[in-house]
PDB file of N, CA and C in Angstrom:
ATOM      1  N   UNK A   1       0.821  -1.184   0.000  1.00  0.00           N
ATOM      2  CA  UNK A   1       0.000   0.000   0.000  1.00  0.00           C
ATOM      3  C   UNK A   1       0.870   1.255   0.000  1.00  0.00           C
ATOM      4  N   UNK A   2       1.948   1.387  -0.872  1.00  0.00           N
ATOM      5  CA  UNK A   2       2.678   2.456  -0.843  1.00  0.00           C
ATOM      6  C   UNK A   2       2.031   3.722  -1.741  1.00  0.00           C
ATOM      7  N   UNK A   3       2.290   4.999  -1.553  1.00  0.00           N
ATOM      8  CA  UNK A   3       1.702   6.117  -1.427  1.00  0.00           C
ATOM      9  C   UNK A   3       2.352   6.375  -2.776  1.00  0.00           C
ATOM     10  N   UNK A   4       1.348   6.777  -3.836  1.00  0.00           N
ATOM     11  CA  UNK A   4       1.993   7.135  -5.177  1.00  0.00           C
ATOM     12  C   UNK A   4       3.023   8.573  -5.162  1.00  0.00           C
ATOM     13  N   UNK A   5       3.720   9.185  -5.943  1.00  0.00           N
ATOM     14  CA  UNK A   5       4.434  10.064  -5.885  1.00  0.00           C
ATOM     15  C   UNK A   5       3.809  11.441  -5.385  1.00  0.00           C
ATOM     16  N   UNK A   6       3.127  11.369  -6.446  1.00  0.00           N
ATOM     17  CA  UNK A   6       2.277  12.408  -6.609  1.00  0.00           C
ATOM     18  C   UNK A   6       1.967  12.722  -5.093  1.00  0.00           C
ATOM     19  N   UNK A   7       0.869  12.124  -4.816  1.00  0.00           N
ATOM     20  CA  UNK A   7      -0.137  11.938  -2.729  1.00  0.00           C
ATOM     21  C   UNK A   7       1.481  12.242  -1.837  1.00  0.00           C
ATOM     22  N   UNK A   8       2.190  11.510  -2.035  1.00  0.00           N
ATOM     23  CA  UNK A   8       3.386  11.782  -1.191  1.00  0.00           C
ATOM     24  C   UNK A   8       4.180  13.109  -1.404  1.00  0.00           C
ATOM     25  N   UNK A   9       4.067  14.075  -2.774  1.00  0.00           N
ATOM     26  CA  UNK A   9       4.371  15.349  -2.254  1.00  0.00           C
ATOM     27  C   UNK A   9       3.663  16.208  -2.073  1.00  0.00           C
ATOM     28  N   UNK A  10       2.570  16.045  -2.054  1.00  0.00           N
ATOM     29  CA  UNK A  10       1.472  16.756  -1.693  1.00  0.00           C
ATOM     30  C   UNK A  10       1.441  16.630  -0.307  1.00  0.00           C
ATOM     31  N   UNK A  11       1.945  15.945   0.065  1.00  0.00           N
ATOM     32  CA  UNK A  11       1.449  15.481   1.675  1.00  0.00           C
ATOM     33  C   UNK A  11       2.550  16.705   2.214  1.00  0.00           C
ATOM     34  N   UNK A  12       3.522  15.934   1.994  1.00  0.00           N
ATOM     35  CA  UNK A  12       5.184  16.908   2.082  1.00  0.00           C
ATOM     36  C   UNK A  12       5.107  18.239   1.981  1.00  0.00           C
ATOM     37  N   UNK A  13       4.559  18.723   0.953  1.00  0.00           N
ATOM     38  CA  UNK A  13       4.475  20.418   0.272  1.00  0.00           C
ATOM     39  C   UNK A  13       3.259  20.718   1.836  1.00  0.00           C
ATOM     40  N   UNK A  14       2.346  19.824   2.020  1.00  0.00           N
ATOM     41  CA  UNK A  14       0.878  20.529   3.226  1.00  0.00           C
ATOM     42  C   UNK A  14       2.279  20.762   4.397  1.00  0.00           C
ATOM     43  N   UNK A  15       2.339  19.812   5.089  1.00  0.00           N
ATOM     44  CA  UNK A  15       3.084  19.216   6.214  1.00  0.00           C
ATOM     45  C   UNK A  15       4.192  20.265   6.666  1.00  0.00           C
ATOM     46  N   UNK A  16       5.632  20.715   5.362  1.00  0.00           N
ATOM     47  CA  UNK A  16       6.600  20.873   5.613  1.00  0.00           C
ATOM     48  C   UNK A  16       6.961  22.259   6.792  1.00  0.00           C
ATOM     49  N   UNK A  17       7.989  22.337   7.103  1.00  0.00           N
ATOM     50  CA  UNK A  17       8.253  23.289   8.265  1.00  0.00           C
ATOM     51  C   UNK A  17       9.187  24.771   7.416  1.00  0.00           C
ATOM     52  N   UNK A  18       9.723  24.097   6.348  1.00  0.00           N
ATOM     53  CA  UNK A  18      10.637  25.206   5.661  1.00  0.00           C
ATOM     54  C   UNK A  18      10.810  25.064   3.867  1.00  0.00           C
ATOM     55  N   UNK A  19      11.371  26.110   3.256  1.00  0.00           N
ATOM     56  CA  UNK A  19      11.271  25.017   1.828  1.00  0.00           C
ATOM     57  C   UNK A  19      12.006  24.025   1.680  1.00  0.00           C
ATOM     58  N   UNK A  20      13.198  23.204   2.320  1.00  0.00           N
ATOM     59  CA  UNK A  20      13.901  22.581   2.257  1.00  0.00           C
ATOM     60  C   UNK A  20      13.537  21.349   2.787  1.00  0.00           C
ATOM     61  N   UNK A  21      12.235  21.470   3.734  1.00  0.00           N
ATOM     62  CA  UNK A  21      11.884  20.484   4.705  1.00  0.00           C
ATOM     63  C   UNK A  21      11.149  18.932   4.122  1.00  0.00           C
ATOM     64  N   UNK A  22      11.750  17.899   4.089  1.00  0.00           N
ATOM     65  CA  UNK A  22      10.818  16.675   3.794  1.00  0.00           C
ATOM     66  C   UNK A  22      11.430  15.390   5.082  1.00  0.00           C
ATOM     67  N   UNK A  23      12.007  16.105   5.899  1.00  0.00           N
ATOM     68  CA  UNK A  23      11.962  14.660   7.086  1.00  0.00           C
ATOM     69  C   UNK A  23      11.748  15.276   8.665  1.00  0.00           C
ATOM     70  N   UNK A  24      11.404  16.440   8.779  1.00  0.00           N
ATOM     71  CA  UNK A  24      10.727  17.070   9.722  1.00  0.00           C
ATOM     72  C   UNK A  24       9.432  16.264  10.679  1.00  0.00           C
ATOM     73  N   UNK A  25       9.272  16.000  11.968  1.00  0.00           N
ATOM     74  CA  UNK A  25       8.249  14.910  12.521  1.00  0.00           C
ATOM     75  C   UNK A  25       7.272  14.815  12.018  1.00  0.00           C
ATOM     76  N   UNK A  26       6.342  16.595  11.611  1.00  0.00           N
ATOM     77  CA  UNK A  26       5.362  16.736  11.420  1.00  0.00           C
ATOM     78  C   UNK A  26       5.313  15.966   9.901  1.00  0.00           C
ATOM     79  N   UNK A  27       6.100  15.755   8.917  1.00  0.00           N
ATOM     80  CA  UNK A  27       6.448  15.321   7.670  1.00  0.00           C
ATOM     81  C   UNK A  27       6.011  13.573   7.724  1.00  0.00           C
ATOM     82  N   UNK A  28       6.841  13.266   8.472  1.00  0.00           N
ATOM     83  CA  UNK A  28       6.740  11.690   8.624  1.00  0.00           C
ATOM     84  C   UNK A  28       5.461  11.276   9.241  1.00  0.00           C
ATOM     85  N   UNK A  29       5.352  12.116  10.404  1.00  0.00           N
ATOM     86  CA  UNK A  29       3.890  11.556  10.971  1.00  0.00           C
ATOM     87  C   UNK A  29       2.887  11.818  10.181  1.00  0.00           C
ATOM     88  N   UNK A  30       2.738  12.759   9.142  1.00  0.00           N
ATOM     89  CA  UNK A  30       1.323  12.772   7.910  1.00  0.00           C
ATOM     90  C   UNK A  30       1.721  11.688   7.203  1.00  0.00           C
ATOM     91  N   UNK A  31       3.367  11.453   6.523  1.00  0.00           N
ATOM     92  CA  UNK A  31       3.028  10.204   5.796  1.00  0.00           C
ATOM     93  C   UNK A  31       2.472   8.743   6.668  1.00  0.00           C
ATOM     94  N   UNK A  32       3.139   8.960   7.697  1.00  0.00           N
ATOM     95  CA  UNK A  32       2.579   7.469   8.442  1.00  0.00           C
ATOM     96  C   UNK A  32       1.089   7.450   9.137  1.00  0.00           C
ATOM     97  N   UNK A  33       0.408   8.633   9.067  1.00  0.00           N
ATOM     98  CA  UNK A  33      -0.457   8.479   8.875  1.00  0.00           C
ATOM     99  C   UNK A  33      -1.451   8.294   8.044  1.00  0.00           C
ATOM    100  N   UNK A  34      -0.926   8.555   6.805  1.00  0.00           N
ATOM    101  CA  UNK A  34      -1.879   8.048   5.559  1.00  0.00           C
ATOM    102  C   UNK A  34      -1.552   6.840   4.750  1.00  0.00           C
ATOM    103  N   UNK A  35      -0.264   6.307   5.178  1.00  0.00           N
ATOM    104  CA  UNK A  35      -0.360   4.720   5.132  1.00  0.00           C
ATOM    105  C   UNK A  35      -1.162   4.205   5.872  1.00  0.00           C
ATOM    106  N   UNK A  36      -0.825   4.518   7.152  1.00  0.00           N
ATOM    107  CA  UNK A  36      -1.943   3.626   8.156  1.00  0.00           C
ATOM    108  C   UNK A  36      -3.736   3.508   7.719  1.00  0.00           C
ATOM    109  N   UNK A  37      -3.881   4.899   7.506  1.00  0.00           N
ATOM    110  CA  UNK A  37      -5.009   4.554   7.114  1.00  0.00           C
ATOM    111  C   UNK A  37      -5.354   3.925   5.448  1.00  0.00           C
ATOM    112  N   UNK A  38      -4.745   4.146   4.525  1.00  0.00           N
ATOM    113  CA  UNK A  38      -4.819   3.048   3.749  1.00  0.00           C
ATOM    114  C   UNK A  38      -5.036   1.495   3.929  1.00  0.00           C
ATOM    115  N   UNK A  39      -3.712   1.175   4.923  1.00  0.00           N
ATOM    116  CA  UNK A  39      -3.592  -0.209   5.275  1.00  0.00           C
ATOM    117  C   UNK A  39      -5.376  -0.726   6.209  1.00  0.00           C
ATOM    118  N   UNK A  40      -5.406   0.642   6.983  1.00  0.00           N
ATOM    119  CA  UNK A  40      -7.036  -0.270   7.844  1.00  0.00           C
ATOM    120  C   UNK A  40      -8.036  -0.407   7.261  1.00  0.00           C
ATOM    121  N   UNK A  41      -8.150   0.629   5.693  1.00  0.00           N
ATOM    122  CA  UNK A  41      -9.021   0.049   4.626  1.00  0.00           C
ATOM    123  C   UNK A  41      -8.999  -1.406   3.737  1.00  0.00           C
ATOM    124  N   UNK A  42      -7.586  -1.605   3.826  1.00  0.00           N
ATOM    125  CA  UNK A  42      -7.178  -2.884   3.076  1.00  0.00           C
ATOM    126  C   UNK A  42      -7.635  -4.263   4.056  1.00  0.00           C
ATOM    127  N   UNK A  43      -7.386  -3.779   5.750  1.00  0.00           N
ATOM    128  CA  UNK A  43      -7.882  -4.706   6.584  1.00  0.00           C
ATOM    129  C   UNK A  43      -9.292  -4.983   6.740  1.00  0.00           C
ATOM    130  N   UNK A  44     -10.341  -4.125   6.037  1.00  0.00           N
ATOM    131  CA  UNK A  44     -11.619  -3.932   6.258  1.00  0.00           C
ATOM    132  C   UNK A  44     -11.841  -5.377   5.017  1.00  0.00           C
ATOM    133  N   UNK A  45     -11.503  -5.171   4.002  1.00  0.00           N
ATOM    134  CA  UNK A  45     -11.961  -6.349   2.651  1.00  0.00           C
ATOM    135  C   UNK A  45     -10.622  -7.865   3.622  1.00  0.00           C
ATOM    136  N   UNK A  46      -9.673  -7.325   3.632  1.00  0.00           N
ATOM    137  CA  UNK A  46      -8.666  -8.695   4.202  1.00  0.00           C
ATOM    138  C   UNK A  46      -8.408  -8.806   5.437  1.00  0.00           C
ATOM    139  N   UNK A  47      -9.437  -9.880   5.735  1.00  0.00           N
ATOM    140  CA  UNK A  47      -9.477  -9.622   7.473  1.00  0.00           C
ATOM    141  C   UNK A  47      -8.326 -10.836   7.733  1.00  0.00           C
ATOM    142  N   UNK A  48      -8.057 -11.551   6.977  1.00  0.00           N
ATOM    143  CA  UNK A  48      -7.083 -12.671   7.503  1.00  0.00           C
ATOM    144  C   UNK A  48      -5.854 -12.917   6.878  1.00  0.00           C
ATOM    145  N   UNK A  49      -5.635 -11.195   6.604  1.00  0.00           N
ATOM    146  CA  UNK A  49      -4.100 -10.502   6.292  1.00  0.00           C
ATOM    147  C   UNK A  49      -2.582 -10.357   7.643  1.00  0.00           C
ATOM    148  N   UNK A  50      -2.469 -11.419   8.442  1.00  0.00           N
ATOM    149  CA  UNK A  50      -1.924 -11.583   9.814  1.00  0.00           C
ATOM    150  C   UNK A  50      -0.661 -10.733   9.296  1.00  0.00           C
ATOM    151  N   UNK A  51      -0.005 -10.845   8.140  1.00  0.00           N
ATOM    152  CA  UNK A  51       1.626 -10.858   7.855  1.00  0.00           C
ATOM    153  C   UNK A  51       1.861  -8.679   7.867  1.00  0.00           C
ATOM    154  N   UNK A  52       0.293  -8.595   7.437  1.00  0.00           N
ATOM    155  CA  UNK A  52       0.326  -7.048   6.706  1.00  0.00           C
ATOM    156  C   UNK A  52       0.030  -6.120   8.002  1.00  0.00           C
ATOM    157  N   UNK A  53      -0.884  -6.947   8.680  1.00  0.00           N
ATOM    158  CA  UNK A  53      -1.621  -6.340  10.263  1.00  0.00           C
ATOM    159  C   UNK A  53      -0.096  -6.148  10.937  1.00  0.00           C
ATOM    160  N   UNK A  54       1.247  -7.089  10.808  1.00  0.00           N
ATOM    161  CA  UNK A  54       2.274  -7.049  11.772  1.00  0.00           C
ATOM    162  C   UNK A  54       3.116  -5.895  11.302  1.00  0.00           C
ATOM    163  N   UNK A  55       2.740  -5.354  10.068  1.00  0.00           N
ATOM    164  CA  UNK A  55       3.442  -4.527   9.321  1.00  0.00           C
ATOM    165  C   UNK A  55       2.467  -3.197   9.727  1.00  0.00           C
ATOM    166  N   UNK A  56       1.060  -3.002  10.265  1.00  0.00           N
ATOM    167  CA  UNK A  56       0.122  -2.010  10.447  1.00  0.00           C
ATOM    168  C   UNK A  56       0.956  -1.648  11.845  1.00  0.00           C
ATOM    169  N   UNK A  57       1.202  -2.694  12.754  1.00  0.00           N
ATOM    170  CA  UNK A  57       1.197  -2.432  14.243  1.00  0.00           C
ATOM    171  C   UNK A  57       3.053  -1.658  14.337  1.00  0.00           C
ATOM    172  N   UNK A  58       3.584  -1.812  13.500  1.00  0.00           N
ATOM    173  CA  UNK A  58       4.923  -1.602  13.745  1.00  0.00           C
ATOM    174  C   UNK A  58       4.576   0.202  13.225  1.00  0.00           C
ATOM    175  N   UNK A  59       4.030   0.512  12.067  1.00  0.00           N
ATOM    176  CA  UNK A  59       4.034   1.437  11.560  1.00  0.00           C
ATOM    177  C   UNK A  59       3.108   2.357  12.874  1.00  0.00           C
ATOM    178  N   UNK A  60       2.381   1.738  13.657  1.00  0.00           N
ATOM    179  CA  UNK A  60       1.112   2.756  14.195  1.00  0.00           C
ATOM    180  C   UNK A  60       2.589   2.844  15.547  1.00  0.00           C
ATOM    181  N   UNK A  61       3.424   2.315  16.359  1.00  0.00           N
ATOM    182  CA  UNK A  61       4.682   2.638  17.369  1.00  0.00           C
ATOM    183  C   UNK A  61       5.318   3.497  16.206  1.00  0.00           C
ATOM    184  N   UNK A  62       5.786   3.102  15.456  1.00  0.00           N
ATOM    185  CA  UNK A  62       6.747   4.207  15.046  1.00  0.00           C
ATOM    186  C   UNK A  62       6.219   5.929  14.947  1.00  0.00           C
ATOM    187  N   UNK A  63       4.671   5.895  14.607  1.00  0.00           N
ATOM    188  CA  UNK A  63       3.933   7.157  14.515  1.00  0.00           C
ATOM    189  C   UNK A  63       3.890   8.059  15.627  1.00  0.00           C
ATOM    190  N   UNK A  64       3.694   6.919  16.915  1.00  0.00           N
ATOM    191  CA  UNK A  64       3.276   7.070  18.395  1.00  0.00           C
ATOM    192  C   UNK A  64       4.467   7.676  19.205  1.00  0.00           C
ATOM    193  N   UNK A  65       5.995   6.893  18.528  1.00  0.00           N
ATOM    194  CA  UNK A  65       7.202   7.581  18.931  1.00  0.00           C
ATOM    195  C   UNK A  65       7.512   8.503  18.821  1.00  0.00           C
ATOM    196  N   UNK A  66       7.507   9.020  17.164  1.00  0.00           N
ATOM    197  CA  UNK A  66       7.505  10.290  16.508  1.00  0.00           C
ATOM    198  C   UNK A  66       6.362  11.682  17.368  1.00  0.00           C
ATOM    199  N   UNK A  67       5.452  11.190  17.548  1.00  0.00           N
ATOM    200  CA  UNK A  67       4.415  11.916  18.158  1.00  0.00           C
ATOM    201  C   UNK A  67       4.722  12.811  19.942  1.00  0.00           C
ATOM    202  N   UNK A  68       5.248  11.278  20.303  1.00  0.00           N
ATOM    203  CA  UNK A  68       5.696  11.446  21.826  1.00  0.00           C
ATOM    204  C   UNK A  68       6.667  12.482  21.799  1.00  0.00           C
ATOM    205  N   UNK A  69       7.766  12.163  21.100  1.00  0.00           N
ATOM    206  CA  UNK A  69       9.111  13.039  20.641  1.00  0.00           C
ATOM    207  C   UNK A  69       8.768  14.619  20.369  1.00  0.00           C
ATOM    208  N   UNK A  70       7.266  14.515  19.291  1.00  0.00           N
ATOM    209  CA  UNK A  70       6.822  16.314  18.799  1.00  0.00           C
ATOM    210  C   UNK A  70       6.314  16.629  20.649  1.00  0.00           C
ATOM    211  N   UNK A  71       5.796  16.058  21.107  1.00  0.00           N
ATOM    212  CA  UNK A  71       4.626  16.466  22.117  1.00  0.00           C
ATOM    213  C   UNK A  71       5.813  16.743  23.324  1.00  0.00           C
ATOM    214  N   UNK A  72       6.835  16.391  23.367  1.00  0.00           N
ATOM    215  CA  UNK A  72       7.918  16.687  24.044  1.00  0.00           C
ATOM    216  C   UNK A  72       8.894  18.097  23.962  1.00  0.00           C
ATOM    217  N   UNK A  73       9.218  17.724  22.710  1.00  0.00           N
ATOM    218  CA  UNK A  73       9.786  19.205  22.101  1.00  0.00           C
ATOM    219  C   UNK A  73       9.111  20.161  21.683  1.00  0.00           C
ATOM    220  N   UNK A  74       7.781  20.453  21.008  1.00  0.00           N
ATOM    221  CA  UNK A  74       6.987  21.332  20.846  1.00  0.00           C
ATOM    222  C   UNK A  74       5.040  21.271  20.824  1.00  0.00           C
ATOM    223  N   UNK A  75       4.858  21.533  22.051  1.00  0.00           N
ATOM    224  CA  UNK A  75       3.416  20.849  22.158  1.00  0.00           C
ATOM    225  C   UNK A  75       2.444  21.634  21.762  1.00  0.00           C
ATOM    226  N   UNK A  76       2.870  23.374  20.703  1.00  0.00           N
ATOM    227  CA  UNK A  76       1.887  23.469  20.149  1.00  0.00           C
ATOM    228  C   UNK A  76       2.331  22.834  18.959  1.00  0.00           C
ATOM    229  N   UNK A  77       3.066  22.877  18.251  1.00  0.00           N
ATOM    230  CA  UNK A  77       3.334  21.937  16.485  1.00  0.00           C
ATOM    231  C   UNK A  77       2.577  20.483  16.696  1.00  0.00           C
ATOM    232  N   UNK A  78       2.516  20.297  18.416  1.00  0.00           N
ATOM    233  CA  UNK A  78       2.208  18.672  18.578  1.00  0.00           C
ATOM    234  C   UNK A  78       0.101  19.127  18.186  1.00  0.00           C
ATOM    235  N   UNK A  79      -0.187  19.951  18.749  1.00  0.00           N
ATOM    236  CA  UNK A  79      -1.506  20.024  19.222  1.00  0.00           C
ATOM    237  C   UNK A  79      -2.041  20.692  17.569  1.00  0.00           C
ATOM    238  N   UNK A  80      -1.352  21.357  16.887  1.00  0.00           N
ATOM    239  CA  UNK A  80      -2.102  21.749  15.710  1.00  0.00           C
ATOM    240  C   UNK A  80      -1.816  20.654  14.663  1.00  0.00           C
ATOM    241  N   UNK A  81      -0.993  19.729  14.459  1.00  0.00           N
ATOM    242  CA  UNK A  81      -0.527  18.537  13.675  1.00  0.00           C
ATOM    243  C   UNK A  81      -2.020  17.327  14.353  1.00  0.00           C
ATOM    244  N   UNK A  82      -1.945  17.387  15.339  1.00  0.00           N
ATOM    245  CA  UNK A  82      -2.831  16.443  15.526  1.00  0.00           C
ATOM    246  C   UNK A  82      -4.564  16.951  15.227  1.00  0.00           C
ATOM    247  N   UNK A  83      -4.859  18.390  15.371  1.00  0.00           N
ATOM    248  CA  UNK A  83      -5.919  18.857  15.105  1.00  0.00           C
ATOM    249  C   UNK A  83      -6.207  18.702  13.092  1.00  0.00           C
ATOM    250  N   UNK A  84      -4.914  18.831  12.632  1.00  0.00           N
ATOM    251  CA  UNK A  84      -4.929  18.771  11.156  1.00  0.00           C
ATOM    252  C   UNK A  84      -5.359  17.687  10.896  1.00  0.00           C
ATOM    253  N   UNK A  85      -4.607  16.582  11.384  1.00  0.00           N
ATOM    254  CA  UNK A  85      -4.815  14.957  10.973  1.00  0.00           C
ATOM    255  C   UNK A  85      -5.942  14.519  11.310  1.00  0.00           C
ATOM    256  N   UNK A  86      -6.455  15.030  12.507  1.00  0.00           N
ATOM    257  CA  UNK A  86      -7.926  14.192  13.262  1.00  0.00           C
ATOM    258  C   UNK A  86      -7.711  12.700  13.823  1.00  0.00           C
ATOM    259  N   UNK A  87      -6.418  12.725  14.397  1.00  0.00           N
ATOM    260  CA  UNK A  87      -5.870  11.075  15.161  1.00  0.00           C
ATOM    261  C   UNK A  87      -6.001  11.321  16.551  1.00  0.00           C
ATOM    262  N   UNK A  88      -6.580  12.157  16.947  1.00  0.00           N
ATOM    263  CA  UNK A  88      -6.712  12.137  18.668  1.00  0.00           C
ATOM    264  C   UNK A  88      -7.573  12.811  18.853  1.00  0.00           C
ATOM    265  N   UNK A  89      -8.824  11.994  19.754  1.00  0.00           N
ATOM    266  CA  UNK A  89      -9.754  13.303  20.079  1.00  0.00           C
ATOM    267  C   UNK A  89     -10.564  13.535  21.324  1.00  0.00           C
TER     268      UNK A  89
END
């Protein structure tokens, strides 16, 4: 379920912090959040996808790390990133 070019700089160009910016938290956590939700649509038709679900759960910690890390170092970038996305409410 990888993110065509196109969706992935669009995401990048919304997200970024500077013009130079494409690995910034707020950057990674929109892309890993729109894999994720791809992937829980794919789990909705393939419910007995075990191998892809182990690949959902690794991606949703790595998001959660990244997140912890923004909400640490800057908890308004943390609080308007999460109001953008709609992942906490």
């Amino acid at each position: 379920m990888a993110l065509l070019r196109e969706e992935k700089q669009q995401i990048i160009n919304h997200f970024k912090t500077s013009e130079l910016d494409t690995g910034s938290s707020e950057v990674q956590i929109a892309l890993l959040t729109f894999r994720i939700k791809a992937l829980t649509e794919h789990f909705k038709e393939n419910k007995k996808d075990f191998h892809g679900r182990l690949g959902l759960v690794k991606l949703v910690n790595r998001r959660r790390k990244l997140l912890d890390y923004l909400k640490r170092s800057s908890s308004e970038r943390y609080t308007t990133l999460i109001k953008e996305l709609g992942i906490r409410k």
